[in-house]
Every structure is written in structure tokens, then in C-alpha cells.
Protein backbone atom coordinates (compact mmCIF):
# COMPACT_ATOMS: atom_id res chain seq x y z
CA UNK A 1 -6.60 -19.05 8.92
CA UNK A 2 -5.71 -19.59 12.50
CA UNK A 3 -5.62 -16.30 14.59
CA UNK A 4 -2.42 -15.29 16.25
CA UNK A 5 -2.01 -12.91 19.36
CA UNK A 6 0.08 -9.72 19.76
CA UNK A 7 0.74 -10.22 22.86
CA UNK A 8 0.29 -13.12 25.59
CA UNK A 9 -0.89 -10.17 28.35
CA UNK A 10 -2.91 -7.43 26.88
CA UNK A 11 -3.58 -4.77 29.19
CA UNK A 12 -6.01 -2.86 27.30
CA UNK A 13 -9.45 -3.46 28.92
CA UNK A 14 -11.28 -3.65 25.27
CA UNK A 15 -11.73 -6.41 23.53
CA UNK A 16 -8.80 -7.38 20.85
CA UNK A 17 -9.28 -5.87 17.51
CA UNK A 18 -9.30 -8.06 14.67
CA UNK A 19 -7.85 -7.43 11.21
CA UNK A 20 -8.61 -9.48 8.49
CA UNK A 21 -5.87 -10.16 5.24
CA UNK A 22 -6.97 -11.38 2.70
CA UNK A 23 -4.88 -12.25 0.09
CA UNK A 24 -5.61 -11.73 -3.77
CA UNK A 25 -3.56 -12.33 -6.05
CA UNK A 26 -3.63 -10.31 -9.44
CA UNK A 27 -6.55 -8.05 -9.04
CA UNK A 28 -7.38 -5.62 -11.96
CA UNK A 29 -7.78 -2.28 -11.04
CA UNK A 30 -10.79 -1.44 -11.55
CA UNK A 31 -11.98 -4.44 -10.04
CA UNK A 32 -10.11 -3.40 -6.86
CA UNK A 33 -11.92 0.34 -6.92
CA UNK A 34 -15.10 -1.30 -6.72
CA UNK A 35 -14.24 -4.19 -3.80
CA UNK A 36 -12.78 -1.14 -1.94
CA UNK A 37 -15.73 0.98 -2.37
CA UNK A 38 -18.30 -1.96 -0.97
CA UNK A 39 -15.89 -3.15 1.74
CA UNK A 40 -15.87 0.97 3.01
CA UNK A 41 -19.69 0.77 3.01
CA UNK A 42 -19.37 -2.33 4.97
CA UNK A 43 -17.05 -1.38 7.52
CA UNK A 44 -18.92 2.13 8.58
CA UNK A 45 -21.44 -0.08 9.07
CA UNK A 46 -19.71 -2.53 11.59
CA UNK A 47 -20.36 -5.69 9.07
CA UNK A 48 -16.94 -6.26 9.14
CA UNK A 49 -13.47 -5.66 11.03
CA UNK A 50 -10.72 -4.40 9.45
CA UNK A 51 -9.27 -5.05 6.37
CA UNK A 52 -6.32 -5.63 4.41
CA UNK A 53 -5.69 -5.98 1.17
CA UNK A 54 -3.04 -7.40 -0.38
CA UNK A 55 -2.83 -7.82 -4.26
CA UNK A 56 -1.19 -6.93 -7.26
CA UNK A 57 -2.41 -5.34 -10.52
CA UNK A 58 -1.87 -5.78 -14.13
CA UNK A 59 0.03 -2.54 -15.37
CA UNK A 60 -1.73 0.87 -14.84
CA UNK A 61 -0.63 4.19 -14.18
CA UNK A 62 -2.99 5.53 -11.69
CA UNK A 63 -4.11 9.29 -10.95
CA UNK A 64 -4.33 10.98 -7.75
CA UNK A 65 -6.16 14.00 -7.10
CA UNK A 66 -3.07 16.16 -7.28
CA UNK A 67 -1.95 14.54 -10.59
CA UNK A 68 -0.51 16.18 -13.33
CA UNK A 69 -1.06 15.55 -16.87
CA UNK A 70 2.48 16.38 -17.98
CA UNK A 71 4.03 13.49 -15.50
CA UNK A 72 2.28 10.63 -17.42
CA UNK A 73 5.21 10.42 -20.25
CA UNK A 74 3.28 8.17 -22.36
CA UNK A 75 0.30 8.56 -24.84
CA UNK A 76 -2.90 5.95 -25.40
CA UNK A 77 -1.16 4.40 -28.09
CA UNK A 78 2.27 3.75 -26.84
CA UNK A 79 0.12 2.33 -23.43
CA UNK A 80 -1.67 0.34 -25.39
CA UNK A 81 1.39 -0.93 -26.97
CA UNK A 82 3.15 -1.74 -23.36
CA UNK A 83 -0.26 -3.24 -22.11
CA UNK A 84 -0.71 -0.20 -19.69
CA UNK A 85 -4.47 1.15 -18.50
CA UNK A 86 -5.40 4.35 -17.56
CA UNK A 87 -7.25 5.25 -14.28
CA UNK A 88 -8.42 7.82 -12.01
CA UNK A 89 -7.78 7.04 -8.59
CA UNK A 90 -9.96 8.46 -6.11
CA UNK A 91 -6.79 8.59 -3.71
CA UNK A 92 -4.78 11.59 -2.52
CA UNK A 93 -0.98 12.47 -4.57
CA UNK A 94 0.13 12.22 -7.70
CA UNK A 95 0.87 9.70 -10.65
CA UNK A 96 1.53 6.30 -9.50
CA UNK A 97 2.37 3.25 -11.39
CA UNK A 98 1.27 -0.58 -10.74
CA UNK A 99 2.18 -3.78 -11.86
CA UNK A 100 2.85 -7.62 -11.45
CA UNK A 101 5.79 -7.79 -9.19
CA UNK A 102 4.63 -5.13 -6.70
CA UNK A 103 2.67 -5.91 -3.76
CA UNK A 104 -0.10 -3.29 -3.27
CA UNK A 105 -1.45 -2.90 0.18
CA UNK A 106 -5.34 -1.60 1.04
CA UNK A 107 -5.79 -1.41 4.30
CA UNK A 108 -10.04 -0.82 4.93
CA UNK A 109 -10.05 0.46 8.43
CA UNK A 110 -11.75 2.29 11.58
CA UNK A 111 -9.81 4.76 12.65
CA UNK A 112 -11.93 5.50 15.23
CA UNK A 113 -11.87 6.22 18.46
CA UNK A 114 -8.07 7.16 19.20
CA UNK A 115 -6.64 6.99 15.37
CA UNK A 116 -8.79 10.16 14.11
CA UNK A 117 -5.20 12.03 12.56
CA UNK A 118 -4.32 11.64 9.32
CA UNK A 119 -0.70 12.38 9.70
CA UNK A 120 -0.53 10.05 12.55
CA UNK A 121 -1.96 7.11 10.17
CA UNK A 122 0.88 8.01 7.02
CA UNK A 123 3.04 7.44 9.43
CA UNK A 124 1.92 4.80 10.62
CA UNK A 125 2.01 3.39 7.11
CA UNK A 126 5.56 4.14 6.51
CA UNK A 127 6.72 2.48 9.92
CA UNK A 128 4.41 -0.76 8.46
CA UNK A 129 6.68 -0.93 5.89
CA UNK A 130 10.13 -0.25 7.34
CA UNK A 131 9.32 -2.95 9.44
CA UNK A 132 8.76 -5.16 6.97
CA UNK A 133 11.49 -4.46 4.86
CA UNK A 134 13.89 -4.96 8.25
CA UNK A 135 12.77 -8.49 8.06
CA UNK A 136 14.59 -8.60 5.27
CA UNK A 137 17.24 -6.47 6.19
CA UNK A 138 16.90 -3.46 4.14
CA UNK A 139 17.44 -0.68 6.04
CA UNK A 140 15.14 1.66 4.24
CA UNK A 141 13.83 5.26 5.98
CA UNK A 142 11.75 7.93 5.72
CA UNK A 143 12.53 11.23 4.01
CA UNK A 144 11.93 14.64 4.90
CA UNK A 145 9.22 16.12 2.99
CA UNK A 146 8.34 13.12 1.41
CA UNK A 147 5.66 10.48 1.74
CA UNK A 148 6.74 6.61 1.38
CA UNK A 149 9.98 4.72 2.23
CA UNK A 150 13.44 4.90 0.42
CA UNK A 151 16.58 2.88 0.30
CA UNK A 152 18.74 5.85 -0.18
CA UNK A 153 17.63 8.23 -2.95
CA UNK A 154 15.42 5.86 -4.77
CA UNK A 155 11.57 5.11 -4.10
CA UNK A 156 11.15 1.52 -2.74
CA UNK A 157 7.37 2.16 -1.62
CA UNK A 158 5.03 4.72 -2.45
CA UNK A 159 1.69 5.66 -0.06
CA UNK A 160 -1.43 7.42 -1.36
CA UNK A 161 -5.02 7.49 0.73
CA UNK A 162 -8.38 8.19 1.22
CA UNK A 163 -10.39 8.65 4.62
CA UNK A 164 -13.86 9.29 4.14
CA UNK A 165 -16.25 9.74 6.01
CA UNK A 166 -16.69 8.14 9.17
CA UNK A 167 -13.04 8.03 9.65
CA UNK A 168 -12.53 4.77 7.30
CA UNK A 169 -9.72 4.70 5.18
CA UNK A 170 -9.31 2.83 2.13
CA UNK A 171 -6.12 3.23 -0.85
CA UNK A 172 -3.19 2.47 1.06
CA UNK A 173 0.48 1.66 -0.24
CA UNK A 174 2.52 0.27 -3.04
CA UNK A 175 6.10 -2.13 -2.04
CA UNK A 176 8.03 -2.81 -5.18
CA UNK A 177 9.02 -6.63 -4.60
CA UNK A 178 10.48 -7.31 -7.90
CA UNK A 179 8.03 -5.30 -10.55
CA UNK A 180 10.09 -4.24 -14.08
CA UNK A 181 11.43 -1.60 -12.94
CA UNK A 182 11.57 -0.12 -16.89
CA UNK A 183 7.87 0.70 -16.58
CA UNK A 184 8.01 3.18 -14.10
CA UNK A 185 9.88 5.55 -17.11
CA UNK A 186 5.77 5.87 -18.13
CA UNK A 187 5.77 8.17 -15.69
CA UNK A 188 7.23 10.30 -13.14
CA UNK A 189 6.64 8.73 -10.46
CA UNK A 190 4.47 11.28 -7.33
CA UNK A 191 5.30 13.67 -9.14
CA UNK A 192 9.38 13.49 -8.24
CA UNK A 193 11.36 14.42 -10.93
CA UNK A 194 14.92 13.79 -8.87
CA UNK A 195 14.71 10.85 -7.32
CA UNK A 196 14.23 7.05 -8.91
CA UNK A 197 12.97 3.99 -7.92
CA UNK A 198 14.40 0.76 -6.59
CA UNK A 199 12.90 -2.66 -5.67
CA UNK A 200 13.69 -5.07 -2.98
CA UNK A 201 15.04 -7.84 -5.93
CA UNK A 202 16.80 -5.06 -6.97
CA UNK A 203 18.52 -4.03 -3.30
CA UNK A 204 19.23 -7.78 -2.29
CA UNK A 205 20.22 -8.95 -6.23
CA UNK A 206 18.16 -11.88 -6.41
CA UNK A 207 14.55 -12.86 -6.32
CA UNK A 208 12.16 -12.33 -3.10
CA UNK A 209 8.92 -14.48 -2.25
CA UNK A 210 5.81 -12.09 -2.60
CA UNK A 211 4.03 -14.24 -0.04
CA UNK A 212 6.82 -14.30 2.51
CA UNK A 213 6.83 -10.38 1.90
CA UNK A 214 2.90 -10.24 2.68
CA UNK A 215 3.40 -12.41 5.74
CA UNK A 216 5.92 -9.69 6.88
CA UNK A 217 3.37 -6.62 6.42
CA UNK A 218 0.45 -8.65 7.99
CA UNK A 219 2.82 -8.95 11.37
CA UNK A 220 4.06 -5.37 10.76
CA UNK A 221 0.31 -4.16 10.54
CA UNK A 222 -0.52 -6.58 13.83
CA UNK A 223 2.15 -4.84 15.35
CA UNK A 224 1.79 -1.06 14.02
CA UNK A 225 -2.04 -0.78 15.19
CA UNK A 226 -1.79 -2.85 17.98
CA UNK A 227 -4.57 -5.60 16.86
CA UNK A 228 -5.00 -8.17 18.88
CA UNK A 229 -5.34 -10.84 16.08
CA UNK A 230 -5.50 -11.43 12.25
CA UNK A 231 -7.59 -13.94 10.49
């Protein structure tokens, strides 16, 4: 894939930071854990740039490290019955689920030198995808207390990370695109018992191109942490 600049006149002295998207398709989970896990190990050791991730997953509830037992609302067999796996996470929050429909976002990256702050880079996250959504003119926003994007009261896109050591990060953020919506009553979702969840489908009432949606948080991710190309 052909690389595309930033900017026509960088003035940072360095030379231009690369991210690299790659594109997945419908990745078990499990499957994803482990990619994750060797593309970490691969980036502290400067075998690759950056990363992103872009996917989707078969349905699974996932489990942070703050998650609650009582917030996953259904048992093994009625999961089994709806086709829905189990997992730990490895990731900061709470319950999350995932499923066809939803683009899931797993950004692999250096945060090194300047981007040591783990507040600055949830941030960060969220302004990813509220530029992204304003491509497609939902004006979505951040909430106080809160960690992800909303279109009013309801949950459009949820955010849950890692950093370990070395400053790399890997987890990264869930965009509902058009997932069935109805699966999310499996759980509540982070943890939020007064708030629900939305989609873009759902916001613009009809049906939105997951690979026009990627293209959007590749540029918002360009732009966001300033690389100077992605490949």
C-alpha cells in the first residue's frame, strides 16, 4: 500500500514515523491475544514500526481486569446457545462485548520518547475516534468521568488498554459500525448500568461501509500522533 504524507512541510527534524494498518478481517479472539502478544515483543525490540490493527471478532464478551462477575448477564449455556465465548482480557476496565459488525482497533505502539502518559494516550484515543466519526458527521463527544465516545447518552465506542513495559501499548478500542445491537443485553456493558449503546447504522438509519470506516481511523490515527506516513 502506497504511503501517504501528513503534511507536504514537516518541520520536525526526525525522521517521519511510520504506522503500519493492517487490515484483518474476522479475527477470533484468541487468535488476536496471541498476534498482539508477538507483535509487542516485536516492537520493544525495534523489528517493527507501529501498528494498527483493525479487525473484527466473532461474538465474545471479554474481561478486563476490573471486571465483575455479576455484569456478565448470561450463563455458559445460554452463551453457548447465542454462539458467545468467554475470555479474559489482559486489558484494563470492565466487561466488554465483541462481534461481527464492530470494528475493533489495536493499535501496537512506542510511546516513547514524548508520549510516556497514559492519560494523554486515552485521550488521544477518544479524539481518533471523534474524528472519524465527524467524517461521517456524527457529532459524538466525550463524557465526563467516562472513557470512550457517545452520541448522547448511549455508548458508540468503548476503549480499554494495556502499556507494558517499555512504554508499548497494545488493546486499544471498540467502534460499533453496525454490530446487533441485542447482544450487548449479555452484559452490562464497562460496567455502566445507566447508559446504553448505539451504533453508527443505528445514528445515520442505514448501513455504513466497515472499510470506508477503517480508512477514516487510519487518517484520524495519521493525524492524532502526528506520523508521517502509513503503509
Amino acid at each position: 500500500m502506497a504511503s501517504r504524507q501528513s503534511d507536504s512541510t514537516r518541520r520536525d527534524a526526525g525522521p517521519a514515523r511510520l504506522l503500519e494498518v493492517q487490515r484483518l478481517g474476522l479475527v477470533p479472539y484468541g487468535v488476536a491475544l496471541q498476534l498482539q502478544a508477538r507483535l509487542v515483543e516485536q516492537r520493544r525490540a525495534g523489528l517493527v514500526p507501529d501498528q494498527l490493527l483493525l479487525l473484527e471478532h466473532p461474538h465474545v464478551i471479554t474481561l478486563g481486569s476490573s471486571a465483575r462477575q455479576e455484569h456478565v448477564l448470561v450463563d455458559e449455556t445460554e452463551r453457548r446457545l447465542l454462539g458467545i465465548e468467554l475470555h479474559e482480557a489482559g486489558r484494563g476496565g470492565d466487561v466488554t462485548y465483541h462481534g461481527p459488525g464492530q470494528l475493533v482497533g489495536y493499535p501496537i505502539l512506542d510511546l516513547k520518547p514524548d508520549r510516556c502518559d497514559l492519560h494523554r494516550y486515552m485521550r488521544d484515543l477518544e479524539e481518533v475516534l471523534l474524528r472519524a466519526l465527524a467524517a461521517f458527521a456524527i457529532r459524538a463527544r466525550r463524557r465526563a468521568g467516562f472513557t470512550g465516545v457517545w452520541v448522547d447518552h448511549q455508548k458508540i465506542a468503548a476503549i480499554g488498554v494495556r502499556v507494558s513495559s517499555g512504554w508499548i501499548t497494545s488493546h486499544g478500542f471498540a467502534l460499533n459500525v453496525a454490530p446487533r445491537l441485542e447482544y450487548f443485553g449479555a452484559i452490562v456493558p464497562c460496567g455502566i448500568t445507566d447508559h446504553g449503546v448505539t451504533s453508527m447504522a443505528r445514528v445515520l438509519g442505514g448501513p455504513v461501509s466497515l472499510a470506508e470506516v477503517a480508512d477514516a481511523l487510519a487518517e484520524s490515527m495519521l493525524q492524532v500522533f502526528d506520523y508521517g506516513s502509513i503503509a
